[in-house]
C-alpha atoms as a PDB file:
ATOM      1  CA  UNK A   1     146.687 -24.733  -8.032  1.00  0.00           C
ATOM      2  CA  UNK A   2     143.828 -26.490  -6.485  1.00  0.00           C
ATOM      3  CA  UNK A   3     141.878 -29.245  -8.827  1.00  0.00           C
ATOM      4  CA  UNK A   4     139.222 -29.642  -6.687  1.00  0.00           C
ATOM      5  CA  UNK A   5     136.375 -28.296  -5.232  1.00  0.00           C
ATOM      6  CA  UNK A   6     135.540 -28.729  -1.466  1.00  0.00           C
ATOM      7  CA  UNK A   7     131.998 -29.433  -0.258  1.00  0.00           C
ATOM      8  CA  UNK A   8     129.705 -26.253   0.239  1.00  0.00           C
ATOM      9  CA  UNK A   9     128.096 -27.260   3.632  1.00  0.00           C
ATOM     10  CA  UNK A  10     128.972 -27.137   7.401  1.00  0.00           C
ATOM     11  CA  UNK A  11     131.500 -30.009   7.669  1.00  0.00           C
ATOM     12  CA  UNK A  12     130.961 -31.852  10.457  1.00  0.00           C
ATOM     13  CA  UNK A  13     134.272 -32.106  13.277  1.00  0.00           C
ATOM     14  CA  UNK A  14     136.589 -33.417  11.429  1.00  0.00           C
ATOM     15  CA  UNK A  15     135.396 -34.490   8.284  1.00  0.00           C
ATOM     16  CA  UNK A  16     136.558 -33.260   5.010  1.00  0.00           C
ATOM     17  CA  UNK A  17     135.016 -33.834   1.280  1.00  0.00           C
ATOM     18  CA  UNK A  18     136.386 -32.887  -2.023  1.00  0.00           C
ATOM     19  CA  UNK A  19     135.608 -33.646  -5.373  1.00  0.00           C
ATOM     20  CA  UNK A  20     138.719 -33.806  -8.005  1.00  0.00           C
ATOM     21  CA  UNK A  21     138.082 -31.621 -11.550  1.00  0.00           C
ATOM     22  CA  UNK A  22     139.336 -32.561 -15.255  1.00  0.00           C
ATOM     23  CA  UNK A  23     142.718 -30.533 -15.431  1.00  0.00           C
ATOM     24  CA  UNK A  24     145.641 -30.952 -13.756  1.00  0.00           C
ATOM     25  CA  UNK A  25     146.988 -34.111 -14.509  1.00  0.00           C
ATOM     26  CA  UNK A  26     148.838 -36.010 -16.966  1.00  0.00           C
ATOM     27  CA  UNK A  27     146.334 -37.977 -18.816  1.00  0.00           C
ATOM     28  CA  UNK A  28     146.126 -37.354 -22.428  1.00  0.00           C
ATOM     29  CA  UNK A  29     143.638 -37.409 -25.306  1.00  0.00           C
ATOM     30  CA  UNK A  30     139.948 -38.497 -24.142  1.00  0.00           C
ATOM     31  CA  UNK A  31     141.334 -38.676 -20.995  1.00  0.00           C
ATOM     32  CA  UNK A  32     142.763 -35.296 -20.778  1.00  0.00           C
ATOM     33  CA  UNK A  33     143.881 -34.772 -18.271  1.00  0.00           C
ATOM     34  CA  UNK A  34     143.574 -35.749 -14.502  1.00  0.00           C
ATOM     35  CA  UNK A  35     141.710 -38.818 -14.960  1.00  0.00           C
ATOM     36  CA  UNK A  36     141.449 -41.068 -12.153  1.00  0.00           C
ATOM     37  CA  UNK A  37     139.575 -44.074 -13.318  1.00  0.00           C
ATOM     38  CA  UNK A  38     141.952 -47.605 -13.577  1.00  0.00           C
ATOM     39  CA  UNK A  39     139.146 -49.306 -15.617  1.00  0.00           C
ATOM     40  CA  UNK A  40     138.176 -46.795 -19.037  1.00  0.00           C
ATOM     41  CA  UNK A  41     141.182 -47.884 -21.204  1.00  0.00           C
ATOM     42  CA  UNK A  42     143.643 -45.138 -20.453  1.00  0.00           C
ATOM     43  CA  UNK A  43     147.784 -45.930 -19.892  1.00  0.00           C
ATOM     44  CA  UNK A  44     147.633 -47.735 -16.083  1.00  0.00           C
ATOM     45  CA  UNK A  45     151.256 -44.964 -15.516  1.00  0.00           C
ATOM     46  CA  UNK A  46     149.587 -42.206 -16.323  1.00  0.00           C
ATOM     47  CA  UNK A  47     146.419 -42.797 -13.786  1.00  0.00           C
ATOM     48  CA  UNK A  48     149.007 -44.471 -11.332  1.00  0.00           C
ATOM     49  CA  UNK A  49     150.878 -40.640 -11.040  1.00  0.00           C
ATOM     50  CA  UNK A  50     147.332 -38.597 -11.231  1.00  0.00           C
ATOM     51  CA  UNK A  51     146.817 -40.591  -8.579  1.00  0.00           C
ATOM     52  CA  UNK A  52     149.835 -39.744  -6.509  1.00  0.00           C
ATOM     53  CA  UNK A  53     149.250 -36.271  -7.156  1.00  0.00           C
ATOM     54  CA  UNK A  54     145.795 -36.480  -5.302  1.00  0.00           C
ATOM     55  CA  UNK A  55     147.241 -37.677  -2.711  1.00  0.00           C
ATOM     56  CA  UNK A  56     150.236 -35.288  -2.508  1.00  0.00           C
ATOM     57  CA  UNK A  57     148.308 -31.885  -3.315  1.00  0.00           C
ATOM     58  CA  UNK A  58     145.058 -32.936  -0.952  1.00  0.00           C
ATOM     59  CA  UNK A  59     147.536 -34.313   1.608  1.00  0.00           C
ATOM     60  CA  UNK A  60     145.500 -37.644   2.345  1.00  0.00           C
ATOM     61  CA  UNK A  61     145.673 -39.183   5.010  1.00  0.00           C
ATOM     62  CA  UNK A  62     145.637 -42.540   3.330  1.00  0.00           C
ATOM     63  CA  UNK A  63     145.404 -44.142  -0.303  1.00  0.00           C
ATOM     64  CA  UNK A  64     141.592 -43.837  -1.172  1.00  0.00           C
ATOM     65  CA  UNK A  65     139.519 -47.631  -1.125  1.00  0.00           C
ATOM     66  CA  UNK A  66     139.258 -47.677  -4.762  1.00  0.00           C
ATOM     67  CA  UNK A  67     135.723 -49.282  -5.387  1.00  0.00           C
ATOM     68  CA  UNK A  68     134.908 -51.807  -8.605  1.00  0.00           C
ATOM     69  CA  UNK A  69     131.465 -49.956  -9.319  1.00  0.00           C
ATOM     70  CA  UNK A  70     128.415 -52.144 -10.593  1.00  0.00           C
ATOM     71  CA  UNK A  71     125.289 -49.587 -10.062  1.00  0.00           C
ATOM     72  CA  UNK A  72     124.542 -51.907  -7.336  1.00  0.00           C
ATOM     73  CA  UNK A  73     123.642 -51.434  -3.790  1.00  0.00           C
ATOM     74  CA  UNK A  74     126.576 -53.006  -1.730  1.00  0.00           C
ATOM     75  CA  UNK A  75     128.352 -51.369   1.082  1.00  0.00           C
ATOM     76  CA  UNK A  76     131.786 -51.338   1.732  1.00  0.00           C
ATOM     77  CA  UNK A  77     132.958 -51.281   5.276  1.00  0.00           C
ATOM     78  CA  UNK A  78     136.502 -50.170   5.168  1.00  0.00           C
ATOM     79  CA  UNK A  79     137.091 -50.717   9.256  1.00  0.00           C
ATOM     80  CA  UNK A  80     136.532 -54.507   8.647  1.00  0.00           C
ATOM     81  CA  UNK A  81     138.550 -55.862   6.036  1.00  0.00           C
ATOM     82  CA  UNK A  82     139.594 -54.590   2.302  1.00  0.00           C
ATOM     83  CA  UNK A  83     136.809 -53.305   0.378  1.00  0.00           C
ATOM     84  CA  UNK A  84     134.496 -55.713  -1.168  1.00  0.00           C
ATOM     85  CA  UNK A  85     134.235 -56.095  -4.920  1.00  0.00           C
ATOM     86  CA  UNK A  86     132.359 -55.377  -5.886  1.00  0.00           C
ATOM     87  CA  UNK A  87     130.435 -52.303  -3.897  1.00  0.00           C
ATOM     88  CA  UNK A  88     128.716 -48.978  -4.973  1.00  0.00           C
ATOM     89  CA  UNK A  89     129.294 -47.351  -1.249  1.00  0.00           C
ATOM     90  CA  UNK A  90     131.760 -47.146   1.631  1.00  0.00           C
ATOM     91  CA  UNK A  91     131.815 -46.304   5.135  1.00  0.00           C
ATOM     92  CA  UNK A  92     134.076 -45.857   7.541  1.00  0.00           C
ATOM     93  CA  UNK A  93     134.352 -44.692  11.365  1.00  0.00           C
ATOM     94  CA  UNK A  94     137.862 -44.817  11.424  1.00  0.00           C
ATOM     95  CA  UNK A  95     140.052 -41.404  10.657  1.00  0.00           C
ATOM     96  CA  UNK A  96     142.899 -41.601   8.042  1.00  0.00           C
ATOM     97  CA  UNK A  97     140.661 -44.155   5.875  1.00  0.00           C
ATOM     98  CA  UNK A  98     139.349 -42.242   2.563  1.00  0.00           C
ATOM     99  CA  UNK A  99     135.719 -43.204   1.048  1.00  0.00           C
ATOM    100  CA  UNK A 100     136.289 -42.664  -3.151  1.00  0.00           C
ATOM    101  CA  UNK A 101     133.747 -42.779  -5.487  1.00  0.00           C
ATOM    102  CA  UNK A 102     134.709 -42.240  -9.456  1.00  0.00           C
ATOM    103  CA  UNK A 103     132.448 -41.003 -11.624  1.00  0.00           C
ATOM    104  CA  UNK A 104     132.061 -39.275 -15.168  1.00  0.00           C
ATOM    105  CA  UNK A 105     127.574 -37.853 -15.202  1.00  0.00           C
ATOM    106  CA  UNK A 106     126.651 -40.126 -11.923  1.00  0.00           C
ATOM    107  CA  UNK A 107     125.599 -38.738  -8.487  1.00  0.00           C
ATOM    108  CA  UNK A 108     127.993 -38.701  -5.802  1.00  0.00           C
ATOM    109  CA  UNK A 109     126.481 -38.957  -2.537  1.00  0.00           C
ATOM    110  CA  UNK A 110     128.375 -37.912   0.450  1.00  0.00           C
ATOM    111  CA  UNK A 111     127.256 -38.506   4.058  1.00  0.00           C
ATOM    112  CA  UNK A 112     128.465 -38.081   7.771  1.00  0.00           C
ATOM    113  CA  UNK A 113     126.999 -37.801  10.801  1.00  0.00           C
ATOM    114  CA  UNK A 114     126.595 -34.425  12.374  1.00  0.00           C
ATOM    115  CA  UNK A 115     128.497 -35.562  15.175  1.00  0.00           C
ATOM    116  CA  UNK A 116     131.509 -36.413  12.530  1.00  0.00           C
ATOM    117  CA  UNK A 117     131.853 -39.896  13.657  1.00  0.00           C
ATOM    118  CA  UNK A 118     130.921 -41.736  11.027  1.00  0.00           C
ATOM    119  CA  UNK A 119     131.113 -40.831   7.459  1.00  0.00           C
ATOM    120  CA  UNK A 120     130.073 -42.518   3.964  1.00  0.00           C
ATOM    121  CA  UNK A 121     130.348 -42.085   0.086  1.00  0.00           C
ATOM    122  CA  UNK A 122     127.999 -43.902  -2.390  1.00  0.00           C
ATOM    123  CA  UNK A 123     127.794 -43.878  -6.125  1.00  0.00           C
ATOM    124  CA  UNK A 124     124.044 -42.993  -7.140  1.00  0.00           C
ATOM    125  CA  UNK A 125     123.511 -42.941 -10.790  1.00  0.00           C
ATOM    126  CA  UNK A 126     119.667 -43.734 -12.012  1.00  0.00           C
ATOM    127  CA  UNK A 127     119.923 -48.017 -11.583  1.00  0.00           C
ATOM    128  CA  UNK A 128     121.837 -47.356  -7.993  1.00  0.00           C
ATOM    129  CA  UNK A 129     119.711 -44.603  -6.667  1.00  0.00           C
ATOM    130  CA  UNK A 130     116.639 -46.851  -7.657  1.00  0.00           C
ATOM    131  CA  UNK A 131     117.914 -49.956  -6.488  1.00  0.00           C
ATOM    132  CA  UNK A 132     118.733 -48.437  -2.628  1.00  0.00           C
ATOM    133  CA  UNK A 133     121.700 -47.706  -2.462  1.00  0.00           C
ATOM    134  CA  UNK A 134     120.993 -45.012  -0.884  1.00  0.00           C
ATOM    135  CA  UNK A 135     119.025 -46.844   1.729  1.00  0.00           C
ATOM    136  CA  UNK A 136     121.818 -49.534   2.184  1.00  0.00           C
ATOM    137  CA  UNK A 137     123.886 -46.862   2.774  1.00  0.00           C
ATOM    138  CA  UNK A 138     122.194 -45.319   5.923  1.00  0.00           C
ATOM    139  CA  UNK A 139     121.444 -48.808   7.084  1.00  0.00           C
ATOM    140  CA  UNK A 140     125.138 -49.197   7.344  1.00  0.00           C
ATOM    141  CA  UNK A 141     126.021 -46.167   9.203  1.00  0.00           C
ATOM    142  CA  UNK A 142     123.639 -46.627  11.663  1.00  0.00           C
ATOM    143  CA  UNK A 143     122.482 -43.509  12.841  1.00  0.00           C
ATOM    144  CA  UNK A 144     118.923 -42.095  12.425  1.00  0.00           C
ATOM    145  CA  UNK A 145     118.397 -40.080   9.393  1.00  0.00           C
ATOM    146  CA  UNK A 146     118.059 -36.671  11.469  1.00  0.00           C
ATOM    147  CA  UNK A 147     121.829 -37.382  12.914  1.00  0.00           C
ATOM    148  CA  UNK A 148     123.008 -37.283   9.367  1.00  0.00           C
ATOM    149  CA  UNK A 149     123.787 -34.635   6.687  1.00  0.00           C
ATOM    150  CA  UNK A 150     124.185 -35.512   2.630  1.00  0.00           C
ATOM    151  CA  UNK A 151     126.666 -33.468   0.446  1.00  0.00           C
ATOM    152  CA  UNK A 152     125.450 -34.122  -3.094  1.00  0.00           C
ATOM    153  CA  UNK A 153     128.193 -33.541  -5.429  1.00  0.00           C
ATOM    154  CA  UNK A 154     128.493 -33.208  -9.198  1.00  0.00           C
ATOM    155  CA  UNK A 155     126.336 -34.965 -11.904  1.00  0.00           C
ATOM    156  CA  UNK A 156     124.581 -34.896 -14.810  1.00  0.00           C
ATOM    157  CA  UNK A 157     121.939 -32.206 -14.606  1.00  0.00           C
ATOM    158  CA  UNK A 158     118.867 -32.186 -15.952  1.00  0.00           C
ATOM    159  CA  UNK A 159     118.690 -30.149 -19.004  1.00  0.00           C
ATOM    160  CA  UNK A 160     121.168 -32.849 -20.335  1.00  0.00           C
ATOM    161  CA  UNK A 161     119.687 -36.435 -18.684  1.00  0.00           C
ATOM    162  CA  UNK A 162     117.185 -37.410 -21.261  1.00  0.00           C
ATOM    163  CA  UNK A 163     115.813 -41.357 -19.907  1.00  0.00           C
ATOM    164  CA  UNK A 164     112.856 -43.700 -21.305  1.00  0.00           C
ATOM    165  CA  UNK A 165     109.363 -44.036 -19.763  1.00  0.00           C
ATOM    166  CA  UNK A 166     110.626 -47.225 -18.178  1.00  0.00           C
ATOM    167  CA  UNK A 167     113.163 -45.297 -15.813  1.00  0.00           C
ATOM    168  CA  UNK A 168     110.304 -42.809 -14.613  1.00  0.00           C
ATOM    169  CA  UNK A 169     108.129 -46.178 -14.004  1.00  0.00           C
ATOM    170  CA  UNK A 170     110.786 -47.604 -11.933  1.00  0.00           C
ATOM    171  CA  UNK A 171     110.966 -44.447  -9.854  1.00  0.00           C
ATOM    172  CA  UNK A 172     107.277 -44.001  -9.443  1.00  0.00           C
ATOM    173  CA  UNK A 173     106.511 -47.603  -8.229  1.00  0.00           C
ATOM    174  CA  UNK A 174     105.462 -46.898  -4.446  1.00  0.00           C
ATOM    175  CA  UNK A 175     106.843 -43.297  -4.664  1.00  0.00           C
ATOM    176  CA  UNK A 176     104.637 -40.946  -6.527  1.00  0.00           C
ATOM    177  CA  UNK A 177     106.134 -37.732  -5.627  1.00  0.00           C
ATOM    178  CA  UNK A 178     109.060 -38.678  -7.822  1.00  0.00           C
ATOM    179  CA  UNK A 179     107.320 -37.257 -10.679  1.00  0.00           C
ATOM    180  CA  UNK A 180     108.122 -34.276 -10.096  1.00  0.00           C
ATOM    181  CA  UNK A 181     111.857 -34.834 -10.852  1.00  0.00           C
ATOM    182  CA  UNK A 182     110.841 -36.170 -14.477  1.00  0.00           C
ATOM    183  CA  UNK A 183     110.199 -33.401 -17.206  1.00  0.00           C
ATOM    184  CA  UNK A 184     108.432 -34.554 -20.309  1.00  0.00           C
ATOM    185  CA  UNK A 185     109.880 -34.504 -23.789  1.00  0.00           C
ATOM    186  CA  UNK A 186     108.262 -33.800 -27.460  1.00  0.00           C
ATOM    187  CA  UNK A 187     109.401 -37.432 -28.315  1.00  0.00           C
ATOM    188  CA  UNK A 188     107.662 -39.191 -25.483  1.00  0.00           C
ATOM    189  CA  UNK A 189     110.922 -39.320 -23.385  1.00  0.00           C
ATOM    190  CA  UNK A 190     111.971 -37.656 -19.642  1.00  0.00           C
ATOM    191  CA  UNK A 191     114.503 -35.255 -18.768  1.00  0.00           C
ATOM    192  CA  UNK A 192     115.325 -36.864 -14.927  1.00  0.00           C
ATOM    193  CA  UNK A 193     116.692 -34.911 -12.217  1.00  0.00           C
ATOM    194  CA  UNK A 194     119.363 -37.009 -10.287  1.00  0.00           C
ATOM    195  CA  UNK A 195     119.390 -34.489  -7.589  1.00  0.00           C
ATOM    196  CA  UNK A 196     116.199 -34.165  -6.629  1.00  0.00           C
ATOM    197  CA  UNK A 197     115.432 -38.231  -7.092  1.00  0.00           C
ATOM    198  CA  UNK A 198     117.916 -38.200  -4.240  1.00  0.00           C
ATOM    199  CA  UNK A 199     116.945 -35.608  -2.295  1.00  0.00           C
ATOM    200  CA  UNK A 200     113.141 -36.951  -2.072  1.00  0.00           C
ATOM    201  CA  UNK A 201     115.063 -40.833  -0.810  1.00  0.00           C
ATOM    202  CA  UNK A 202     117.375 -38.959   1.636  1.00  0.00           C
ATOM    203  CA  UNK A 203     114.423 -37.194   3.088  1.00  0.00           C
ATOM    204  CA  UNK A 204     111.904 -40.781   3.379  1.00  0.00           C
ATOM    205  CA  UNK A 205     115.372 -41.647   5.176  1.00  0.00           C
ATOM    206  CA  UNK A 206     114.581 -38.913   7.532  1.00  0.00           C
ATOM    207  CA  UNK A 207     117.670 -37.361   6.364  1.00  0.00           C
ATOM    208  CA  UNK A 208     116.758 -33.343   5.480  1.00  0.00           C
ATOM    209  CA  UNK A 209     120.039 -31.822   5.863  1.00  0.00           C
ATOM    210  CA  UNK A 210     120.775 -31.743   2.115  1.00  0.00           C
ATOM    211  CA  UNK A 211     123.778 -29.908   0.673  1.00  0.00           C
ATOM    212  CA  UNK A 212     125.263 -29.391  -3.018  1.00  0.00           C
ATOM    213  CA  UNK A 213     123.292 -30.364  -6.021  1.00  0.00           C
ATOM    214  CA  UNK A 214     124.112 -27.645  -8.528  1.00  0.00           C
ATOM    215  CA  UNK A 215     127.054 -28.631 -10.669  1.00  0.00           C
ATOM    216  CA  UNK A 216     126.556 -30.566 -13.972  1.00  0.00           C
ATOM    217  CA  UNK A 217     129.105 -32.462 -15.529  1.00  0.00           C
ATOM    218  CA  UNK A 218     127.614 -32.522 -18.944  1.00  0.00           C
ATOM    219  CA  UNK A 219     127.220 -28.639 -19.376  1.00  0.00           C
ATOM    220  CA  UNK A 220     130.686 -27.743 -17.900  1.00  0.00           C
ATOM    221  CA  UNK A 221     133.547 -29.763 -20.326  1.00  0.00           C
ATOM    222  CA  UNK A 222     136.277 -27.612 -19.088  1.00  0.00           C
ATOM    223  CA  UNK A 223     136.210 -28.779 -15.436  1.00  0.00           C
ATOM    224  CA  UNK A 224     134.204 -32.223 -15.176  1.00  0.00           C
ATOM    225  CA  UNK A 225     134.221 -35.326 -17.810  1.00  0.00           C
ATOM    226  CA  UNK A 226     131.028 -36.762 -18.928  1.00  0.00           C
ATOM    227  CA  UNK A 227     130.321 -39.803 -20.474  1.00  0.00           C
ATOM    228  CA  UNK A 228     127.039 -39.150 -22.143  1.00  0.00           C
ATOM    229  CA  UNK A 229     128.473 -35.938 -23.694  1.00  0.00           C
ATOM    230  CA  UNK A 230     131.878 -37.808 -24.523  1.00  0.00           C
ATOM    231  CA  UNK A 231     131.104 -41.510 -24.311  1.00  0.00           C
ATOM    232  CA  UNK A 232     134.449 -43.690 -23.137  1.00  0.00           C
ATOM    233  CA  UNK A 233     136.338 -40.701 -21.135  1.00  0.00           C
ATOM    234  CA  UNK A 234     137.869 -40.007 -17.867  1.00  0.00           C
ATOM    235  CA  UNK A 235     136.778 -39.907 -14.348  1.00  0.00           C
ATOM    236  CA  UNK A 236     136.568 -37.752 -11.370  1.00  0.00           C
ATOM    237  CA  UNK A 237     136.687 -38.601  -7.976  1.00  0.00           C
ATOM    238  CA  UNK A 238     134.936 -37.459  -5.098  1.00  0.00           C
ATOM    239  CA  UNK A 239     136.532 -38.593  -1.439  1.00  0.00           C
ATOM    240  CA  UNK A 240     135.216 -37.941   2.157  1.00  0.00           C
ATOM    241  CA  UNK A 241     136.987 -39.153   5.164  1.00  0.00           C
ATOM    242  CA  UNK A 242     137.476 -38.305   8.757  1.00  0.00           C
ATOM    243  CA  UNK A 243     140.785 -36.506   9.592  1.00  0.00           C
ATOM    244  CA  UNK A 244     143.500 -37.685  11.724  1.00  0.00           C
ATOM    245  CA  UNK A 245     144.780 -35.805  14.561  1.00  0.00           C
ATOM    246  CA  UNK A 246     148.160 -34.590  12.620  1.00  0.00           C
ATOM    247  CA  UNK A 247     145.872 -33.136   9.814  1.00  0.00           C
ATOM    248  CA  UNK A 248     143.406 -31.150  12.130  1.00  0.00           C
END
């Protein structure tokens, strides 16, 4: 059985992206059951031998770079050395080396170039997203936006994302059609839409090939974990990495 799903967009040569769901593993409890996250309190065997299982089932080419995650904006360049701690994004141009990301209502973004050269995964919750990492990480690739395509994969959608006036400020400083991605409450609150706050970056990055988007962790317990729905839980991961010549 597959516990995963695999990006909905025209893959570029040689690039593959999946995106790991809740069941299939041996996890228990909060954690139930194919939690992949080393740091959220659950038994280190147990995430050790989900683990392996990713890597069996999806036949990866390599162990995934396993980020320490801050909501920052650092870039992790897996060609040069081990990955920096801590980072938010990877990149690599080499095939067989696997970008991860782990989240549990944060945005995923995936990118590659068209030419499937170069390829990228960055972790873009609200504090990321508005901090650039999204702009670090097409700095990093080095391609112009209109050589890349963005796989967005699941998050928190916005029916469920309720933020402060503060995170809408944040947003709007310099960038006012942002607003449009903040509905207002009856309590003087927003409900923000992840997605589309990283569409409208990707696209002042010139990048407009935008795929995925549409999957919410919060409203779907069966398949994703969520933290604001669950609080301390499990993670998913989502992976992109060029493919080696044996696994074309």
């Amino acid at each position: 059985m597959t516990h995963w799903l695999e990006a909905d967009w025209p893959a570029p040569p040689g690039v593959r992206v999946l995106s790991t769901l809740r069941e299939g593993g041996v996890s228990e409890g909060r954690f139930s059951s194919f939690n992949l996250g080393a740091h959220v309190g659950d038994d280190p065997g147990r995430v050790a031998e989900n683990r392996r299982r990713l890597n069996q089932e999806a036949l990866l080419p390599s162990e995934p770079a396993w980020l320490q995650q801050v909501h920052g904006v650092a870039v992790a360049d897996l060609d040069k050395s081990q990955p920096m701690q801590p980072a938010d994004a990877a990149m690599t141009r080499q095939a067989g080396r696997v970008c991860a990301i782990l989240s549990a209502d944060c945005l995923l973004v995936m990118l590659a170039a068209v030419s499937g050269e170069v390829v990228a995964a960055a972790h873009a919750g609200w504090r990321g997203l508005a901090g650039g990492v999204l702009e670090s990480t097409v700095r990093a690739l080095g391609q112009p936006g209109e050589h890349l395509q963005a796989w967005l994969g699941p998050a928190i959608g916005q029916k469920h994302f309720e933020v402060g006036a503060e995170v809408r400020e944040v947003f709007l400083v310099g960038n006012e059609s942002a607003e449009e991605a903040f509905q207002p409450t009856d309590r003087g609150r927003f409900m923000a839409d992840l997605p589309l706050l990283a569409r409208l970056r990707l696209e002042q990055l010139g990048v407009t090939r935008i795929y995925g988007g549409a999957e919410c962790t919060y409203a779907d317990p069966q398949r994703f974990f969520s933290h604001r729905r669950d609080g301390n839980t499990g993670r998913q991961a989502t992976l992109i990495w060029r493919e080696t010549v044996q696994n074309r």
